[in-house]
N, C-alpha and C. Protein backbone atom coordinates (compact mmCIF):
# COMPACT_ATOMS: atom_id res chain seq x y z
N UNK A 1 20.57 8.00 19.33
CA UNK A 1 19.92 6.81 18.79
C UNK A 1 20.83 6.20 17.72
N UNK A 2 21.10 4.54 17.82
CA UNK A 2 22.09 4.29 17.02
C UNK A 2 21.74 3.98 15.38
N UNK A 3 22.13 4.09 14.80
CA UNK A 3 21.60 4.14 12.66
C UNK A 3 21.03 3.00 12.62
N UNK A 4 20.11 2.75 11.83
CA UNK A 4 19.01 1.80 11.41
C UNK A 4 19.70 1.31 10.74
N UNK A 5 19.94 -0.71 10.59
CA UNK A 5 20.72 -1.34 9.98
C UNK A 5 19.43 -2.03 8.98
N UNK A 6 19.31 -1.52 7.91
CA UNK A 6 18.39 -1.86 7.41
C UNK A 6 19.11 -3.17 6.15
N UNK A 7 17.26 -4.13 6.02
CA UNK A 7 17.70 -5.68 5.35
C UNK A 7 17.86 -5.40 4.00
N UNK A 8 18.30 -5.72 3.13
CA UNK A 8 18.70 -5.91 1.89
C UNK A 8 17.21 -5.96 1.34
N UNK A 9 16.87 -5.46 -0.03
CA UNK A 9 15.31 -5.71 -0.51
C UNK A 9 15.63 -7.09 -1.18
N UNK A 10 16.68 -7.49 -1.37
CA UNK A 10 16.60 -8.54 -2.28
C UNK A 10 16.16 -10.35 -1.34
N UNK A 11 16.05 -9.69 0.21
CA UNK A 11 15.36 -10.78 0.90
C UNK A 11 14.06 -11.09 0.77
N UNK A 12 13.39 -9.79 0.73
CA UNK A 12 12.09 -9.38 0.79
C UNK A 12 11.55 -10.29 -0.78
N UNK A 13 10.82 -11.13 -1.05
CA UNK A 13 10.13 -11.73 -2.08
C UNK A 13 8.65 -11.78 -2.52
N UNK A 14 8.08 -10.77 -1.23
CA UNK A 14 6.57 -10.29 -1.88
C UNK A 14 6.60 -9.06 -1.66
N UNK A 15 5.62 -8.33 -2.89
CA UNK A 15 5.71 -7.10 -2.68
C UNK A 15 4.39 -6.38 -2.57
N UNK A 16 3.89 -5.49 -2.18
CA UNK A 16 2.75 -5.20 -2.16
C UNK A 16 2.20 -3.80 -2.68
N UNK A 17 1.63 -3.07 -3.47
CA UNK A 17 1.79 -1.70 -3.63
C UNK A 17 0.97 -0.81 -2.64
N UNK A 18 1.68 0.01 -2.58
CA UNK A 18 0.84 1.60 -1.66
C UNK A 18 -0.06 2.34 -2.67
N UNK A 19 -1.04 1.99 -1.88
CA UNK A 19 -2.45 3.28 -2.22
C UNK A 19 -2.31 3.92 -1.59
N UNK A 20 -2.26 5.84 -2.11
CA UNK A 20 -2.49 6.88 -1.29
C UNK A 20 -3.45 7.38 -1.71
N UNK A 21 -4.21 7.64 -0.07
CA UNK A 21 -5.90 7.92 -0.70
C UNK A 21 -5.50 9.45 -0.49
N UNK A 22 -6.33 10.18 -0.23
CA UNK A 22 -6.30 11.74 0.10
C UNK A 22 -6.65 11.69 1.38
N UNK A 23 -7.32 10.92 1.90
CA UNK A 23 -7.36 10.95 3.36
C UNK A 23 -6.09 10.60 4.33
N UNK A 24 -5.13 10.30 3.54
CA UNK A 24 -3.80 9.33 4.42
C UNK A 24 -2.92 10.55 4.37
N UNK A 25 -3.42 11.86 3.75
CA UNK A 25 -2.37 13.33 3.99
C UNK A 25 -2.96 14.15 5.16
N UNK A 26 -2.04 14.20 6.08
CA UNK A 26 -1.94 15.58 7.33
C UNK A 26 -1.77 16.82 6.71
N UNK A 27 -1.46 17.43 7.86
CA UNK A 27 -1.54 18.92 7.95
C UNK A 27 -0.23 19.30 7.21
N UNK A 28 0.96 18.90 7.34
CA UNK A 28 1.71 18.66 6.46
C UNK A 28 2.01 18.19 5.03
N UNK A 29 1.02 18.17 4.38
CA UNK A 29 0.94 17.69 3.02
C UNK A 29 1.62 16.14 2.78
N UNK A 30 2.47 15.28 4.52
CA UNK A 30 2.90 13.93 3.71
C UNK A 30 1.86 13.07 4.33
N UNK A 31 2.03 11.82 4.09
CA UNK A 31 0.96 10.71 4.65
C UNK A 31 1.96 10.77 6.39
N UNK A 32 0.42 10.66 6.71
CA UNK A 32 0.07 10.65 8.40
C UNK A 32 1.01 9.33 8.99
N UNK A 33 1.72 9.59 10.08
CA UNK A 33 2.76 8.22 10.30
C UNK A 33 1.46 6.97 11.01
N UNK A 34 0.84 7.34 11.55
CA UNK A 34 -0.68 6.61 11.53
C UNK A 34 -0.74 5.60 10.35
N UNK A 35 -1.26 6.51 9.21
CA UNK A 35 -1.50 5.94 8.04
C UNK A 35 -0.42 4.21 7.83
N UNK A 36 0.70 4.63 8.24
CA UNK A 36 1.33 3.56 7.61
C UNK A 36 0.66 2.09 8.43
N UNK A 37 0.35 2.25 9.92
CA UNK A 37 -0.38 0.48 10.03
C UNK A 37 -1.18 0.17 8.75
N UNK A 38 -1.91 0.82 8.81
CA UNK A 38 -3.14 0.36 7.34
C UNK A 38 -2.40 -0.02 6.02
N UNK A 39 -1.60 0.89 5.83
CA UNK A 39 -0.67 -0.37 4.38
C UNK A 39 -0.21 -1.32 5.39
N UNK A 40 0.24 -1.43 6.26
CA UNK A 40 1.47 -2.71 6.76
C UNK A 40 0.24 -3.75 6.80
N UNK A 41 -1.19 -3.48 7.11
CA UNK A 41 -2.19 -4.27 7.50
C UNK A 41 -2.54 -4.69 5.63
N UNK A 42 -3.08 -3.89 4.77
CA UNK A 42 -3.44 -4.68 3.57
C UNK A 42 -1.88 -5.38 2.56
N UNK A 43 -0.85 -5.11 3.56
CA UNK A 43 0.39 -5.88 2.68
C UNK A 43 -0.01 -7.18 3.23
N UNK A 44 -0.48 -7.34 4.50
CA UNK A 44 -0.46 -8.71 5.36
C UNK A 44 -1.64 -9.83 4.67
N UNK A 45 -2.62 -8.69 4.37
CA UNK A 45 -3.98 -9.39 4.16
C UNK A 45 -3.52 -9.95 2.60
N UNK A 46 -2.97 -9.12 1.49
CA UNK A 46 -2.58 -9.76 0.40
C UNK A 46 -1.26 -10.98 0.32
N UNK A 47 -0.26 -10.70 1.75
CA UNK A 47 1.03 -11.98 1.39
C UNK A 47 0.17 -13.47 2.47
N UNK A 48 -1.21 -12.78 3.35
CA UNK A 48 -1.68 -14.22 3.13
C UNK A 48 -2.78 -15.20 2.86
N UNK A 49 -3.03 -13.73 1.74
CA UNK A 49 -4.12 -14.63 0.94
C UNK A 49 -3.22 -15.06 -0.68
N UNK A 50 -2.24 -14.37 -0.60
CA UNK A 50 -1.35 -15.17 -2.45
C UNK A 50 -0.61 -16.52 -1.46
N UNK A 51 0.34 -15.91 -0.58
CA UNK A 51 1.21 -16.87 0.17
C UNK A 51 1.12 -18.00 0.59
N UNK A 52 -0.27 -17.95 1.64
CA UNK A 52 -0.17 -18.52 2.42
C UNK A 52 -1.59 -19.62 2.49
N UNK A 53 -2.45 -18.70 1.99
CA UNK A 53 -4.11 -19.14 1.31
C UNK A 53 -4.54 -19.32 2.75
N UNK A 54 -4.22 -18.13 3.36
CA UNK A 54 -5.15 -18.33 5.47
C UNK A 54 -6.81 -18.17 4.89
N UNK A 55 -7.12 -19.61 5.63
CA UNK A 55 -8.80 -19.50 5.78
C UNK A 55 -9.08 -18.55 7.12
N UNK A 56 -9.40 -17.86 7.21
CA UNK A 56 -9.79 -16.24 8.10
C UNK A 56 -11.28 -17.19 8.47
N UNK A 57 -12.10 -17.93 8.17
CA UNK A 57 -12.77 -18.34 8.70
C UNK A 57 -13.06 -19.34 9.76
N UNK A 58 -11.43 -19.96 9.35
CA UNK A 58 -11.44 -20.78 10.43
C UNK A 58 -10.30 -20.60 11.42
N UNK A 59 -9.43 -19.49 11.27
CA UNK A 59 -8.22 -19.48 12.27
C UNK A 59 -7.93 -17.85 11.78
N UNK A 60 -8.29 -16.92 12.99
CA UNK A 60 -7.19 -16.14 12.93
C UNK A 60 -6.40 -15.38 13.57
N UNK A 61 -6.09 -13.91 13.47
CA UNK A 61 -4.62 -14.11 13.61
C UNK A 61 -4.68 -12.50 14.79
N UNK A 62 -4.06 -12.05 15.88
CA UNK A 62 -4.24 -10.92 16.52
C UNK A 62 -2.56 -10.40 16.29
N UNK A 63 -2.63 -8.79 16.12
CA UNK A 63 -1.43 -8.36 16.28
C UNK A 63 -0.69 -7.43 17.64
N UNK A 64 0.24 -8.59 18.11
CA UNK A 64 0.53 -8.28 19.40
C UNK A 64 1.57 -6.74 19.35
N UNK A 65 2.23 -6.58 18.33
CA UNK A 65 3.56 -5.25 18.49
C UNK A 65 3.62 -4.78 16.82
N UNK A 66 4.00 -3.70 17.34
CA UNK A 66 4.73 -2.61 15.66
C UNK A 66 5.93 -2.25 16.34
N UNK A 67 6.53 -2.22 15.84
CA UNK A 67 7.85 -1.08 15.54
C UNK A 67 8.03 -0.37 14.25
N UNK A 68 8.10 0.89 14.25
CA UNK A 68 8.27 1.53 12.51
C UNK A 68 9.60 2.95 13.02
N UNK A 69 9.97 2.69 11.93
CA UNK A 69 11.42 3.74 11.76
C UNK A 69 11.17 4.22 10.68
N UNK A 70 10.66 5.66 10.55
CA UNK A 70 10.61 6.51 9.80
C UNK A 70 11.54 7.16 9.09
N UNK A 71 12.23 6.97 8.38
CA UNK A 71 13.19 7.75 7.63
C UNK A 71 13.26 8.71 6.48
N UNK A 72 12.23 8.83 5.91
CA UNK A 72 11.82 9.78 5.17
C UNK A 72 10.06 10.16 4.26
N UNK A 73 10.03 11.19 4.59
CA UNK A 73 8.10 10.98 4.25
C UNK A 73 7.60 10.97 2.39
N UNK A 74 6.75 10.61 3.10
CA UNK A 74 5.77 9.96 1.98
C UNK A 74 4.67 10.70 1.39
N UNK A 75 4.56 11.42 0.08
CA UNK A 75 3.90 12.57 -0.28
C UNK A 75 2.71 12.08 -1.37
N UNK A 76 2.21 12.39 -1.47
CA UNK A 76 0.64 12.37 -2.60
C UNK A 76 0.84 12.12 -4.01
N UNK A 77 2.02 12.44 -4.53
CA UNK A 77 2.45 11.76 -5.65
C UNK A 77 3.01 10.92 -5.91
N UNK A 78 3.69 10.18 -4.88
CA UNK A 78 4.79 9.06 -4.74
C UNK A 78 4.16 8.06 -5.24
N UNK A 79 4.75 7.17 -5.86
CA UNK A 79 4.56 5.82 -6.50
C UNK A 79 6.02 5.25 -5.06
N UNK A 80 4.86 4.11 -4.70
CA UNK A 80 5.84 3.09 -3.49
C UNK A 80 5.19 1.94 -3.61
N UNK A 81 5.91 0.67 -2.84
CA UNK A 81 5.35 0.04 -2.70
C UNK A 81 5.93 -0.76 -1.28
N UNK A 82 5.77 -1.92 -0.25
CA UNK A 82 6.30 -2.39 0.53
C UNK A 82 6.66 -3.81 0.18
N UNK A 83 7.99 -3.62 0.35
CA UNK A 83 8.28 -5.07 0.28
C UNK A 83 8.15 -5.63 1.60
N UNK A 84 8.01 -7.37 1.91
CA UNK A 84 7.66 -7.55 3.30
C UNK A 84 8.02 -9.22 2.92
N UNK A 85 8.25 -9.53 4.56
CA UNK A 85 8.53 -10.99 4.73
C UNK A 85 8.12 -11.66 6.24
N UNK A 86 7.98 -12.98 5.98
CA UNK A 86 7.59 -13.67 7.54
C UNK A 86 9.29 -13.59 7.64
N UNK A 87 9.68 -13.46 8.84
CA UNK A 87 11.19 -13.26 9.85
C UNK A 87 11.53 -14.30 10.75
N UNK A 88 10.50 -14.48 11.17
CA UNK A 88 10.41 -15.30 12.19
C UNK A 88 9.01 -16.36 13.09
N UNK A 89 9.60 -17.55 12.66
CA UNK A 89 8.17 -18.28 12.86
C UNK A 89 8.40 -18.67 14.35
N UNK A 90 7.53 -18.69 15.31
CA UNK A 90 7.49 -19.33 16.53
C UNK A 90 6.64 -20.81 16.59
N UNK A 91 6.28 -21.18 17.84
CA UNK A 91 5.00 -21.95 17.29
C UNK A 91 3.61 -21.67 17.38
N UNK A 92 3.17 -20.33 18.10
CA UNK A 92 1.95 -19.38 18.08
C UNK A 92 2.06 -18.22 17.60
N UNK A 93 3.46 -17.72 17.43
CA UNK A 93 3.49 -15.98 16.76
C UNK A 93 4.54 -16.13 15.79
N UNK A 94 4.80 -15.12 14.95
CA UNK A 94 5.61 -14.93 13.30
C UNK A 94 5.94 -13.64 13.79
N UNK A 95 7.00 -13.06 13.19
CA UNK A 95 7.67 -11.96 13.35
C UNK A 95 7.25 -11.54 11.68
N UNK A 96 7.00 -10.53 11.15
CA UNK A 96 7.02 -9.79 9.60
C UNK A 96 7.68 -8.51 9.67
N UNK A 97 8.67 -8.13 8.73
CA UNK A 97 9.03 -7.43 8.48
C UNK A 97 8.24 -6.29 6.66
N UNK A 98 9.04 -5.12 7.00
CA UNK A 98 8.11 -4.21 6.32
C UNK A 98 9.43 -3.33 5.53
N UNK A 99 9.64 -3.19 4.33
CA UNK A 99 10.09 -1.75 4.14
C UNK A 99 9.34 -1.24 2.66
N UNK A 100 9.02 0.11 3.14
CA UNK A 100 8.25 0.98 2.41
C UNK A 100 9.65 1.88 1.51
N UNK A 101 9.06 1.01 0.17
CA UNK A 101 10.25 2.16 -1.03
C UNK A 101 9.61 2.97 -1.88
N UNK A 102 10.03 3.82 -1.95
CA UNK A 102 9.20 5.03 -2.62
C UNK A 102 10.37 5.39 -4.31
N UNK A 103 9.74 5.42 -5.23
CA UNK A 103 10.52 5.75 -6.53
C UNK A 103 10.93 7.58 -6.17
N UNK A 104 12.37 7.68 -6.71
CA UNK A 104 12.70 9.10 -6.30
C UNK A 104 13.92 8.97 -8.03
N UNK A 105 13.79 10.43 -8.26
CA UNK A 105 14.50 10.75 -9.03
C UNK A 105 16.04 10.40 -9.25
N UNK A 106 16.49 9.82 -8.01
CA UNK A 106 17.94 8.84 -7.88
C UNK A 106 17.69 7.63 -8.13
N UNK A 107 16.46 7.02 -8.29
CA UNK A 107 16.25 5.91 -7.92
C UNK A 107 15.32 5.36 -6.74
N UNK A 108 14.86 4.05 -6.43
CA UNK A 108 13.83 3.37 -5.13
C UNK A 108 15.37 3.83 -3.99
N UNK A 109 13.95 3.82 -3.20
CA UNK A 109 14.51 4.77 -1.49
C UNK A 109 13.38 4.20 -0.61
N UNK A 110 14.44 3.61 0.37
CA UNK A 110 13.79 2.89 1.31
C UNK A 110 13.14 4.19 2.25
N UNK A 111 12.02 4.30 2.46
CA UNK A 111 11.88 5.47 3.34
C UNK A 111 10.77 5.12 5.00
N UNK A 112 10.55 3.58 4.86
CA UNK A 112 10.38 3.04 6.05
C UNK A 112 10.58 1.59 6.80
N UNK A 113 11.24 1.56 7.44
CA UNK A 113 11.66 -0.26 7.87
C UNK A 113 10.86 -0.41 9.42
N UNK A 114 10.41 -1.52 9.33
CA UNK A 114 8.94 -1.83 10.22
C UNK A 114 8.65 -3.17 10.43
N UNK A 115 8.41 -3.83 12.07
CA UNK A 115 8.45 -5.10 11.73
C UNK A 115 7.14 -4.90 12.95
N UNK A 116 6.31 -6.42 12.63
CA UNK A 116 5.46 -6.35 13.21
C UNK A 116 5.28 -8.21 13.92
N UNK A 117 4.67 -8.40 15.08
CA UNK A 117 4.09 -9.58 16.11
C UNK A 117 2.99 -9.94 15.54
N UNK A 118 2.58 -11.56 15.39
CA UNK A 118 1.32 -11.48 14.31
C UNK A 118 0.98 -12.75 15.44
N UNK A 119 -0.22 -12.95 16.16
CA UNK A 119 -0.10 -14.37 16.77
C UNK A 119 -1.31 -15.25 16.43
N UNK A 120 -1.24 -16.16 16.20
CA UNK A 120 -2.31 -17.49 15.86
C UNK A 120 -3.57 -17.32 16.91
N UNK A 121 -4.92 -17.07 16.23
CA UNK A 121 -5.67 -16.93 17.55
C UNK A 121 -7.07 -17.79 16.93
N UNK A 122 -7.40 -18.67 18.03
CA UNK A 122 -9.01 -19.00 17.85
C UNK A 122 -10.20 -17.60 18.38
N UNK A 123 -10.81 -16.97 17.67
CA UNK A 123 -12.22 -15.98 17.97
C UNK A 123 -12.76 -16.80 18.54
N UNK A 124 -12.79 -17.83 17.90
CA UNK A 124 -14.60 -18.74 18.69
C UNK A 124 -14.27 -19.47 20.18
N UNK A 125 -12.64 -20.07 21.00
CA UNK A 125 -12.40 -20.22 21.60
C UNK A 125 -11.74 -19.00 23.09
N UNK A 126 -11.67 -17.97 21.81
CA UNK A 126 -10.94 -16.98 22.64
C UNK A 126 -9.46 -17.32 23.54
N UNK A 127 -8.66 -18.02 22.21
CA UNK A 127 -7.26 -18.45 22.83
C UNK A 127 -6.32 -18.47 21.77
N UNK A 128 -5.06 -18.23 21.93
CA UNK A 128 -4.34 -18.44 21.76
C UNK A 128 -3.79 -19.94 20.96
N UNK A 129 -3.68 -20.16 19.35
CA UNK A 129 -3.21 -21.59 19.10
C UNK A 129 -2.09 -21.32 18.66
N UNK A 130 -1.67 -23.04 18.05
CA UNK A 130 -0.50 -22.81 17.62
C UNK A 130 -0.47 -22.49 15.81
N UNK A 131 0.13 -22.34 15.50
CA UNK A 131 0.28 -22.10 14.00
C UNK A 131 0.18 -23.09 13.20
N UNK A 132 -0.95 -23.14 12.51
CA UNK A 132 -1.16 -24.76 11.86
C UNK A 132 0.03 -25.07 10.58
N UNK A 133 0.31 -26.17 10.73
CA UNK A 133 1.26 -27.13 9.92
C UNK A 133 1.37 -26.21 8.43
N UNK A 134 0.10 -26.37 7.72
CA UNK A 134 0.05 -26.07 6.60
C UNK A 134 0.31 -24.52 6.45
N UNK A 135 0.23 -23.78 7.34
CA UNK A 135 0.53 -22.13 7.30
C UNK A 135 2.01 -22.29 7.13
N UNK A 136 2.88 -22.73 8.00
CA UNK A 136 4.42 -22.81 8.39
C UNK A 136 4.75 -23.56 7.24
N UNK A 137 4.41 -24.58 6.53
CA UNK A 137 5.22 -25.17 5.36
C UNK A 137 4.41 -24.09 4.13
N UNK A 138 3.53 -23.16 4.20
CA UNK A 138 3.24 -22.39 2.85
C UNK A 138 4.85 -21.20 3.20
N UNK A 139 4.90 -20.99 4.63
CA UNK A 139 5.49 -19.84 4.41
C UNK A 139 7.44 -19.95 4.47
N UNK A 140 7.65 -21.08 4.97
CA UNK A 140 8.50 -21.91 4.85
C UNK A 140 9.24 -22.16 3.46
N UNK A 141 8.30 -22.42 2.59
CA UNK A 141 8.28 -22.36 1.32
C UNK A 141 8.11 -21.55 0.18
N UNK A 142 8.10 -20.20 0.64
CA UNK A 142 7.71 -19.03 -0.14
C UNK A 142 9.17 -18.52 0.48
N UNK A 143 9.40 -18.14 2.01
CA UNK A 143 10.78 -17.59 2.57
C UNK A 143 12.01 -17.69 2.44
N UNK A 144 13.00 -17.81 1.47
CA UNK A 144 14.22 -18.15 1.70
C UNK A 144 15.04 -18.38 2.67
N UNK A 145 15.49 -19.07 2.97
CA UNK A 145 16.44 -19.06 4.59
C UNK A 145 15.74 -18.87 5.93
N UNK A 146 14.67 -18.98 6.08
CA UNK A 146 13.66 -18.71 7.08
C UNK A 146 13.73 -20.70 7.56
N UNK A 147 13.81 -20.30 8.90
CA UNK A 147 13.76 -22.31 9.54
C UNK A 147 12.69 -21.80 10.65
């Protein structure tokens, strides 16, 4: 498997912190690789309710893919947090990226890089839309170098 080319944190411009409950530890004493959708999910719910201000009542959103690369685990005392960014806007789906840094006695250590498929959806139509105007110029405008 070829080495994880992981993004610079200094792209990443929201950050979100990790709660570790006691329920998010396995049999192994680190957090469950499970566990990690559920932070990648309340990093999303906080970059777009500061970011982006998504009305969830009137448009939302289904997640089509994960990818996560585990590189080192995550234990019950760790202070982390995820930095994260929109990657890629389409005109019905966004690409987000994820990396989970954990404070370590050398210093922050990236110990997970993770990107996830997010797509524009009507509930009440049961379809597929496109990404409204005002979502793409909030996030447009929060993203650096993102077109």
């Amino acid at each position: 498997m070829p080495a994880i080319q992981l993004p610079d944190t200094s792209l990443f411009a929201f950050n979100s912190p990790v709660h570790i409950r006691w329920a998010d530890i396995d049999a192994l004493q680190h957090v469950n690789n499970a566990v990690y959708l559920s932070y990648f999910e309340q990093a999303r719910i906080d970059y777009f309710r500061e970011v982006v201000k998504w009305d969830w009542d009137a448009l939302g959103m289904i997640l089509a893919s994960n990818t996560i690369h585990y590189l080192a685990p995550l234990f019950p005392r760790d202070k982390a947090k995820i930095h994260m960014r929109s990657s890629r806007l389409g005109s019905k789906s966004f690409e987000m990226e994820y990396l989970v840094e954990k404070e370590t006695k050398e210093g922050p250590k990236i110990i997970t890089f993770a990107s996830a498929v997010l797509v524009a959806y009507d509930y009440r139509n049961d379809q597929t839309v496109p990404l409204p105007e005002a979502y793409r110029q909030a996030i447009l405008g929060f993203e650096s170098g993102l077109q």
